[in-house]
Each structure stands twice: as structure tokens, then as C-alpha cells.
C-alpha atoms as a PDB file:
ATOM      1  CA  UNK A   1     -60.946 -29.539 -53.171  1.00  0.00           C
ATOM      2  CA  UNK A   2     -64.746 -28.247 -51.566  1.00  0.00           C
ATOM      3  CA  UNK A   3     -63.157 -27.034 -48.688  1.00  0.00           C
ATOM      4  CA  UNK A   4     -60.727 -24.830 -50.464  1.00  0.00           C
ATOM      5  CA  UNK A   5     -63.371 -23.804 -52.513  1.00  0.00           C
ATOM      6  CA  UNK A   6     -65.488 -23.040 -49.636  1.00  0.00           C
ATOM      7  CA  UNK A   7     -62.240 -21.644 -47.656  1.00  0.00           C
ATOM      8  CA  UNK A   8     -61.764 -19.349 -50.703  1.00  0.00           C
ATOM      9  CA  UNK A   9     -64.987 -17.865 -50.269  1.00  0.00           C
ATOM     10  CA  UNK A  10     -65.020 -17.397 -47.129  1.00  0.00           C
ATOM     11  CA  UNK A  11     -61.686 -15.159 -47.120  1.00  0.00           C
ATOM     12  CA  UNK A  12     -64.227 -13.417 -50.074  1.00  0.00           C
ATOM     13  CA  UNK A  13     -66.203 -12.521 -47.846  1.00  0.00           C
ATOM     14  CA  UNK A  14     -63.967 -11.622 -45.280  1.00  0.00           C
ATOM     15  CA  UNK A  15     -62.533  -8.820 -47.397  1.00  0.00           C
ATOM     16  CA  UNK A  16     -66.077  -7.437 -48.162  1.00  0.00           C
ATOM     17  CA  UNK A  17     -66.288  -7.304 -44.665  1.00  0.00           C
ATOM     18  CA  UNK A  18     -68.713  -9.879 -43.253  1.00  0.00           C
ATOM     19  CA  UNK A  19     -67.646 -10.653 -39.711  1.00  0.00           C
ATOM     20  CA  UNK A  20     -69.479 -14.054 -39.891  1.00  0.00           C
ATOM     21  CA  UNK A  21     -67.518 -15.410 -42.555  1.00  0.00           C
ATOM     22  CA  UNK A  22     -64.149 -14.121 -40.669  1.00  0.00           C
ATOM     23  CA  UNK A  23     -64.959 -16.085 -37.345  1.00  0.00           C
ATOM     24  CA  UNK A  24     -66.320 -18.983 -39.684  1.00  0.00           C
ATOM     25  CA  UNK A  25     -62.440 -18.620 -41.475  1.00  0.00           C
ATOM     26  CA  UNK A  26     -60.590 -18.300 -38.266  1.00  0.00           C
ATOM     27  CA  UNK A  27     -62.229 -21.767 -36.849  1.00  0.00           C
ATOM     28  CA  UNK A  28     -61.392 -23.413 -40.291  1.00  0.00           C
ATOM     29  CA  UNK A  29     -57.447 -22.537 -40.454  1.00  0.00           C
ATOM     30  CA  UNK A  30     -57.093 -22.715 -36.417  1.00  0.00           C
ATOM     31  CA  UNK A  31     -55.675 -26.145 -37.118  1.00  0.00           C
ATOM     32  CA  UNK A  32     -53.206 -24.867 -39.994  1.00  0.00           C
ATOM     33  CA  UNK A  33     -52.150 -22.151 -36.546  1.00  0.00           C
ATOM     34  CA  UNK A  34     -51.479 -24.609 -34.116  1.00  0.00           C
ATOM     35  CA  UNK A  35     -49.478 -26.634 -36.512  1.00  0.00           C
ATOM     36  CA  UNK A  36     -47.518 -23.614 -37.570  1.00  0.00           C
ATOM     37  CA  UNK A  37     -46.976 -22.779 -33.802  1.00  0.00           C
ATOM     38  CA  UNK A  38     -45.789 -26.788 -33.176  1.00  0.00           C
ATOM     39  CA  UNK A  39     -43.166 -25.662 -35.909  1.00  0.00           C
ATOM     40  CA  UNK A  40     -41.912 -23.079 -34.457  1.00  0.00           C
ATOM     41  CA  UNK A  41     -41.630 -24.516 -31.148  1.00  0.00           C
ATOM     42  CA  UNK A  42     -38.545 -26.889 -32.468  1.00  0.00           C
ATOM     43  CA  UNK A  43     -35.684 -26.860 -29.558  1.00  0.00           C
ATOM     44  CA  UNK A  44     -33.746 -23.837 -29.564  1.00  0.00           C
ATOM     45  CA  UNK A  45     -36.087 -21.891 -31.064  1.00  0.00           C
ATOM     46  CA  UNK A  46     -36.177 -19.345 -28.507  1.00  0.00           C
ATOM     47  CA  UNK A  47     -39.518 -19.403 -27.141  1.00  0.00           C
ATOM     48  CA  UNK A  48     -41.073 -20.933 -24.380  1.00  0.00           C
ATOM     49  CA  UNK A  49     -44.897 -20.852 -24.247  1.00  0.00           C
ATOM     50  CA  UNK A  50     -47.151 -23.977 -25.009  1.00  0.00           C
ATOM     51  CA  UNK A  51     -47.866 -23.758 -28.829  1.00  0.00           C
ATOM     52  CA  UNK A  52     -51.497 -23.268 -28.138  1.00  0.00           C
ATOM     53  CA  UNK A  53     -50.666 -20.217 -26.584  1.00  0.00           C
ATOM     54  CA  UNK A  54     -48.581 -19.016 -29.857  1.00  0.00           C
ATOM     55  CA  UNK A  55     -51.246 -20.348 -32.113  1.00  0.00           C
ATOM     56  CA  UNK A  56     -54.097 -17.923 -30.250  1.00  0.00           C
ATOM     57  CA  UNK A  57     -51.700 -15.132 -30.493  1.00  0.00           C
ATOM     58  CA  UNK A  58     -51.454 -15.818 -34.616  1.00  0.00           C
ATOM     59  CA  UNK A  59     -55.199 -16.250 -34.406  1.00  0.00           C
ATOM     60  CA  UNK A  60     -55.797 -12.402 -32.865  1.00  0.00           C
ATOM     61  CA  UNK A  61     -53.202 -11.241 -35.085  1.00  0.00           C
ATOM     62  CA  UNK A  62     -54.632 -12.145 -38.110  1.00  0.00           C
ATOM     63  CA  UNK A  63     -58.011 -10.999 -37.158  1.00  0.00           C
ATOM     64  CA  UNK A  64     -56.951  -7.992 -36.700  1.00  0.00           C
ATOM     65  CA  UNK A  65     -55.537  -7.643 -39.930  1.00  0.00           C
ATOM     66  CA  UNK A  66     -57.622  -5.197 -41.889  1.00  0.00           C
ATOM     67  CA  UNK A  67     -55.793  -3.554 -44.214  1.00  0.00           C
ATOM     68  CA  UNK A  68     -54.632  -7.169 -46.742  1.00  0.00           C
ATOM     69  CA  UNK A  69     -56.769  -7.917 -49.100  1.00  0.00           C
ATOM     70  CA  UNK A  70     -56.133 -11.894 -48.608  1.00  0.00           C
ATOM     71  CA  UNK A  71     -56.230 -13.674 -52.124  1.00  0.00           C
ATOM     72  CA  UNK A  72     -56.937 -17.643 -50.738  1.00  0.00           C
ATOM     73  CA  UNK A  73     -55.773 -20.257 -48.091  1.00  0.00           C
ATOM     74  CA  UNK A  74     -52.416 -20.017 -49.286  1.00  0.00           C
ATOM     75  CA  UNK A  75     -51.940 -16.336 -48.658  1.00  0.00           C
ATOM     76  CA  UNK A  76     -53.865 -16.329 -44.998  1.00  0.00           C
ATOM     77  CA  UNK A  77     -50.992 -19.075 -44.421  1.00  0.00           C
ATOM     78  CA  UNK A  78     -48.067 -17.605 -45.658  1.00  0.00           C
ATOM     79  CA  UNK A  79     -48.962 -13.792 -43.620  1.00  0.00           C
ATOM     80  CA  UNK A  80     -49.701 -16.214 -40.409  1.00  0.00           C
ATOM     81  CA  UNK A  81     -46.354 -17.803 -40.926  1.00  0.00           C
ATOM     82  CA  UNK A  82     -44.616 -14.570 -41.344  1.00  0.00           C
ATOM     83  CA  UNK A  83     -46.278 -13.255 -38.070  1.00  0.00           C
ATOM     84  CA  UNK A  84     -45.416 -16.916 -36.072  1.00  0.00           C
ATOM     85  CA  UNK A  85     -41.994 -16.031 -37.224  1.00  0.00           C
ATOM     86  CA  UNK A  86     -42.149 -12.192 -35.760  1.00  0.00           C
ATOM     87  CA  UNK A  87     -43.956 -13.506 -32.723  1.00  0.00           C
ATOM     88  CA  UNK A  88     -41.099 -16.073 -31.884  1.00  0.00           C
ATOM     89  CA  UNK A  89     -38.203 -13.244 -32.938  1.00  0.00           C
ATOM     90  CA  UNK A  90     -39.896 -10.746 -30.260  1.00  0.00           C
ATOM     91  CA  UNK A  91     -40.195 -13.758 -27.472  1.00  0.00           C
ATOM     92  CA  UNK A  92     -36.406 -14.875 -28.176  1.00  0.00           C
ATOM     93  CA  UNK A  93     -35.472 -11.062 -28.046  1.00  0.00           C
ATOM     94  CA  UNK A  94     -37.218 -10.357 -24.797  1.00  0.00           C
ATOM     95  CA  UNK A  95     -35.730 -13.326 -23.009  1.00  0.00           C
ATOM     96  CA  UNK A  96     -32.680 -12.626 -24.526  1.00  0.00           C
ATOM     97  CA  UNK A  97     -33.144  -9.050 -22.804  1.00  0.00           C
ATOM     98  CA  UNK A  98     -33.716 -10.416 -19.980  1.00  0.00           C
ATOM     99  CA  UNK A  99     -30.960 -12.879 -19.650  1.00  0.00           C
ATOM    100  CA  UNK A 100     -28.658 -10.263 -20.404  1.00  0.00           C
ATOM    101  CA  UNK A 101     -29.810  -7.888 -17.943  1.00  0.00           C
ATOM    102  CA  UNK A 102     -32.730  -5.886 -19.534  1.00  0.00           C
ATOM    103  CA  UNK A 103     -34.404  -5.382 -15.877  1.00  0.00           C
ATOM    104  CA  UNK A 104     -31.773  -3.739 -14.452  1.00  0.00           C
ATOM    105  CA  UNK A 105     -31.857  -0.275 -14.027  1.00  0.00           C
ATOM    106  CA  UNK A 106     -29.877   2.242 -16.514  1.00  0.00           C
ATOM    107  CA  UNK A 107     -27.210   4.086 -14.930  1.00  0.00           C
ATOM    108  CA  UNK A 108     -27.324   7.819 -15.670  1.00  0.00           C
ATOM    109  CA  UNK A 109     -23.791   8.740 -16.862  1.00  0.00           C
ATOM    110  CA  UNK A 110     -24.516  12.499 -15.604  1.00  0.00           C
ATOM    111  CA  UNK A 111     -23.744  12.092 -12.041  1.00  0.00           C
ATOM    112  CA  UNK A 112     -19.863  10.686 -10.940  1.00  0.00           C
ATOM    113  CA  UNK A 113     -20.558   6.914 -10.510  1.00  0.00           C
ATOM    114  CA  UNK A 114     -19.023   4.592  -8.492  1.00  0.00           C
ATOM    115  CA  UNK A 115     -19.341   0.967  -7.644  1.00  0.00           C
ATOM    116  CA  UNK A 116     -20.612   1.472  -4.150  1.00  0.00           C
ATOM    117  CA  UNK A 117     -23.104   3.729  -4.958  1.00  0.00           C
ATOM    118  CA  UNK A 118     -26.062   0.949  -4.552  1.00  0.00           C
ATOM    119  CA  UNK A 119     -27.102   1.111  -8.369  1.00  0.00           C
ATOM    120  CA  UNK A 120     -27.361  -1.834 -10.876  1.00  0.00           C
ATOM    121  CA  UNK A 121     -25.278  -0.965 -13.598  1.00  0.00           C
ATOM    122  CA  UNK A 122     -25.619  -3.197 -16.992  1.00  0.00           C
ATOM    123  CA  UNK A 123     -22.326  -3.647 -17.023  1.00  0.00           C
ATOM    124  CA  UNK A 124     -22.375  -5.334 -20.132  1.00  0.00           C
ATOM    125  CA  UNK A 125     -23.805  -2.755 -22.361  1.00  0.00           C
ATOM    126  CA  UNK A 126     -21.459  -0.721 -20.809  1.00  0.00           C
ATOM    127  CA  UNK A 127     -18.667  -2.718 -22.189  1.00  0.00           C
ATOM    128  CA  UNK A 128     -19.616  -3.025 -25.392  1.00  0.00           C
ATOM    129  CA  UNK A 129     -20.311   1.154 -25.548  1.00  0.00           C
ATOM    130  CA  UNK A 130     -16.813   0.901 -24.473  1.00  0.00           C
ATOM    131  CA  UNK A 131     -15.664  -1.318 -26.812  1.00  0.00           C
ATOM    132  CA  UNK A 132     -16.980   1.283 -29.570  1.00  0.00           C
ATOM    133  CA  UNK A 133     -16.035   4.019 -27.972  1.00  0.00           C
ATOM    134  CA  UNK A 134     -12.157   2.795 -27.983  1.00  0.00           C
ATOM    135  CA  UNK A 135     -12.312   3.359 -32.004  1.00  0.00           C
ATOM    136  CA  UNK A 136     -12.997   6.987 -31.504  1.00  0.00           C
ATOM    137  CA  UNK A 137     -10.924   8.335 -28.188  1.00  0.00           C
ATOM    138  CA  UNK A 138      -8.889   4.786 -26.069  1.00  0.00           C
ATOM    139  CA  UNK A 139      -7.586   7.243 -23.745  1.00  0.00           C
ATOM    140  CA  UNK A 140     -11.247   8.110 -22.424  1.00  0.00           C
ATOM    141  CA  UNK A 141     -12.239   4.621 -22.376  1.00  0.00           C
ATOM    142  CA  UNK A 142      -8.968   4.060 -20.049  1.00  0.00           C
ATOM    143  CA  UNK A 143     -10.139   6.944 -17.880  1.00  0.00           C
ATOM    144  CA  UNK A 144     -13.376   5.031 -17.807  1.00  0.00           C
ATOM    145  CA  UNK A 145     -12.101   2.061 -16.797  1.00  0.00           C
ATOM    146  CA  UNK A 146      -9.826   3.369 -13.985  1.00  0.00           C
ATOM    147  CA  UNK A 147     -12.293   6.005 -12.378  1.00  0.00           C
ATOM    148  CA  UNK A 148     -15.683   3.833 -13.095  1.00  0.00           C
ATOM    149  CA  UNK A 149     -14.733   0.557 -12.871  1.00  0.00           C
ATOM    150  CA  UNK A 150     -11.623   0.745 -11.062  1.00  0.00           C
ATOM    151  CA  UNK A 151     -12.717   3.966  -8.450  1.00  0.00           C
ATOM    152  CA  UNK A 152      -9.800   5.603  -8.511  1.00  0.00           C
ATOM    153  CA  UNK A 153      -9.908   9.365  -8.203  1.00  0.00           C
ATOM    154  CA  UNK A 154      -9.305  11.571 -11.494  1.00  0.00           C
ATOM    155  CA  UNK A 155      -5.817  12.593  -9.613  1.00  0.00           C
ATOM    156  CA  UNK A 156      -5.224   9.073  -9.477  1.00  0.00           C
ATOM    157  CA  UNK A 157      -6.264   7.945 -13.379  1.00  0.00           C
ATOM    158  CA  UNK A 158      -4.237  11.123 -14.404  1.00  0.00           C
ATOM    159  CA  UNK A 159      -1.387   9.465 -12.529  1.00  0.00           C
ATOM    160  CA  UNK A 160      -1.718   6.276 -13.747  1.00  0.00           C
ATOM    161  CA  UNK A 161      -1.700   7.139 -17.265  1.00  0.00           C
ATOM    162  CA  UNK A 162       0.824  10.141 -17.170  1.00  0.00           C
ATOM    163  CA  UNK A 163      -2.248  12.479 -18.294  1.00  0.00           C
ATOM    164  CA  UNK A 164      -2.304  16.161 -17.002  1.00  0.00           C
ATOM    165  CA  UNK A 165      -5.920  16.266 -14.372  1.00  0.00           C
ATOM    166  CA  UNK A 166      -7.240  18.502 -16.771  1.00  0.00           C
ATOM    167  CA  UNK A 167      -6.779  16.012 -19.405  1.00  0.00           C
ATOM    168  CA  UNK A 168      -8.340  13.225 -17.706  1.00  0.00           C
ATOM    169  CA  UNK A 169     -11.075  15.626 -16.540  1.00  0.00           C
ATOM    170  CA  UNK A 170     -11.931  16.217 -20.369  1.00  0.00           C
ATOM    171  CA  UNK A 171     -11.344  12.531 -21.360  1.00  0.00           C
ATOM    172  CA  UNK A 172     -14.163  11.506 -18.425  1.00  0.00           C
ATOM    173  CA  UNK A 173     -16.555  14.919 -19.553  1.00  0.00           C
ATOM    174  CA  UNK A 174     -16.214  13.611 -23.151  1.00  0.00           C
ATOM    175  CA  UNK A 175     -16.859   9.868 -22.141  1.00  0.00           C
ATOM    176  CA  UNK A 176     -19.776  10.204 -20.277  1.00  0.00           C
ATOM    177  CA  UNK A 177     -21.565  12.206 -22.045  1.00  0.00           C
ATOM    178  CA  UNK A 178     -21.125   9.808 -25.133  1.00  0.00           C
ATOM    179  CA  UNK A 179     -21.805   6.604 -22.720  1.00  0.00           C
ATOM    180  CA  UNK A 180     -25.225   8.655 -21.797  1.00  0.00           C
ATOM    181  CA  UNK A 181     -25.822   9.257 -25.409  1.00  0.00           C
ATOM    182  CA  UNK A 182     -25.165   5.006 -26.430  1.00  0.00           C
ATOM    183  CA  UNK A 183     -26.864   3.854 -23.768  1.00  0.00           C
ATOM    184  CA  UNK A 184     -29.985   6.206 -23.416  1.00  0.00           C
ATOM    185  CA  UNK A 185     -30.489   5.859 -27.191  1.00  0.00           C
END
């Protein structure tokens, strides 16, 4: 019960600013940290740094913290479990990014692409713009398909499909300008 007395007033003083009785708080709940990073290291979790690492990033996080006016232990905690939890949902998105291609270049939908032209192409947000683009116009996303993926000429999509050229020319205008708009944004 003395230490979270003592804790208590140290977050006091914390708030009224003393920078003593912050370091003096951050050595006292550094344990609490690195049991709340152990947590959140469970299997599957999504992150992959040693929990010490994750408990000094909760540690500058919360020390930088100005603006809450922290009530006691229990409050400190519960913000420093909310911010393990963001810290873990940013390192599981950024792998996640990576895994699924997030260092790949974008391809710039302004110039006529083609699959020999040398550029990485994230192929899979591509296809899932393409998936939402077939709810507004399917016939561009065929044109898409046949000239981008496919390389056939315009001629030869408007062929394919039985479109008029300056059909298919309109359907590939329209579609990659709105495949430059989704994947830009």
C-alpha cells in the first residue's frame, strides 16, 4: 500500500511538472512496461522485436506525454497499455505492408504500361482497385485486364470484346485515371 501511496505522489508531482519525480515514476512502473510488452508479445501477435525493446518504446512514449493529467498507477497503466496496443497494431501493419509488397514501387497509371516495361507493379493493390472498380464500369476493368495485364493492343481488346476502338480507348482513359486516383490516394 506505501508504494502506491508513494507512486501516487509521484505522478502528483509529475503533473505539476517536476522532472525528478517523472524519471523517479518511469524507473518505478518500468517493470509494469516490460510485463505489458511480454503480453503483447504472445505468438501471432504480429510483432517481432524483443519485449525490452517494446517496453523502452512505451517508456519514451509515456514520457512524452504532456498534455494527461494522470490520476494514479492505474491510469499511467491503462494509457501505457493502450499505447503497447497501438505500438504492436503499427509493427503488425508495417510488416504486413511489407509482406504484401509495400516496397515496391507505385506504378503511375498516366503513361501506357506494359509488363515489360522494367517496373514493379503491386499487382495486388491493383487487383483489388480492380475488383472495386468492376462495381462501377466491368467493361473498363476488362479493357484493363486485356491491354495491362494481358498486352494486347487497344485494336486487339476492342476485338476481343466486340467494343468499337474508340470505346475501348474511353474505357482505358476512364480506368486509368481512376486506378491513379485509388492507388495514389
Amino acid at each position: 500500500m506505501h508504494e502506491a501511496s508513494d507512486t501516487t505522489s509521484l505522478i502528483r508531482a509529475w503533473n505539476r511538472g517536476s522532472a525528478d519525480a517523472g524519471e523517479q515514476l518511469m524507473a518505478r512502473i518500468y517493470p509494469d512496461l516490460q510485463q505489458l510488452a511480454r503480453r503483447a508479445m504472445l505468438p501471432g501477435s504480429g510483432i517481432s522485436c524483443r519485449p525490452s525493446d517494446l517496453a523502452q518504446d512505451l517508456y519514451l512514449k509515456l514520457a512524452d506525454q504532456r498534455d494527461v493529467s494522470w490520476q494514479d498507477r492505474r491510469h499511467l497503466l491503462a494509457v501505457a497499455a493502450r499505447l503497447c496496443r497501438r505500438i504492436v497494431l503499427d509493427h503488425a501493419r508495417h510488416r504486413r505492408r511489407l509482406k504484401r509488397g509495400g516496397h515496391w514501387q507505385r506504378v503511375d497509371f498516366e503513361r501506357d504500361l506494359s509488363c515489360e516495361s522494367g517496373t514493379s507493379v503491386d499487382v495486388l493493390a491493383v487487383d483489388q482497385a480492380l475488383s472495386r472498380l468492376a462495381g462501377i464500369d466491368a467493361s473498363a476493368v476488362e479493357v484493363v485486364k486485356l491491354h495491362f495485364f494481358g498486352g494486347l493492343s487497344l485494336e486487339d481488346c476492342g476485338l476481343v470484346l466486340g467494343m468499337a476502338r474508340a470505346t475501348v480507348v474511353r474505357r482505358w482513359r476512364f480506368a486509368r485515371s481512376w486506378l491513379h486516383r485509388e492507388l495514389t490516394a
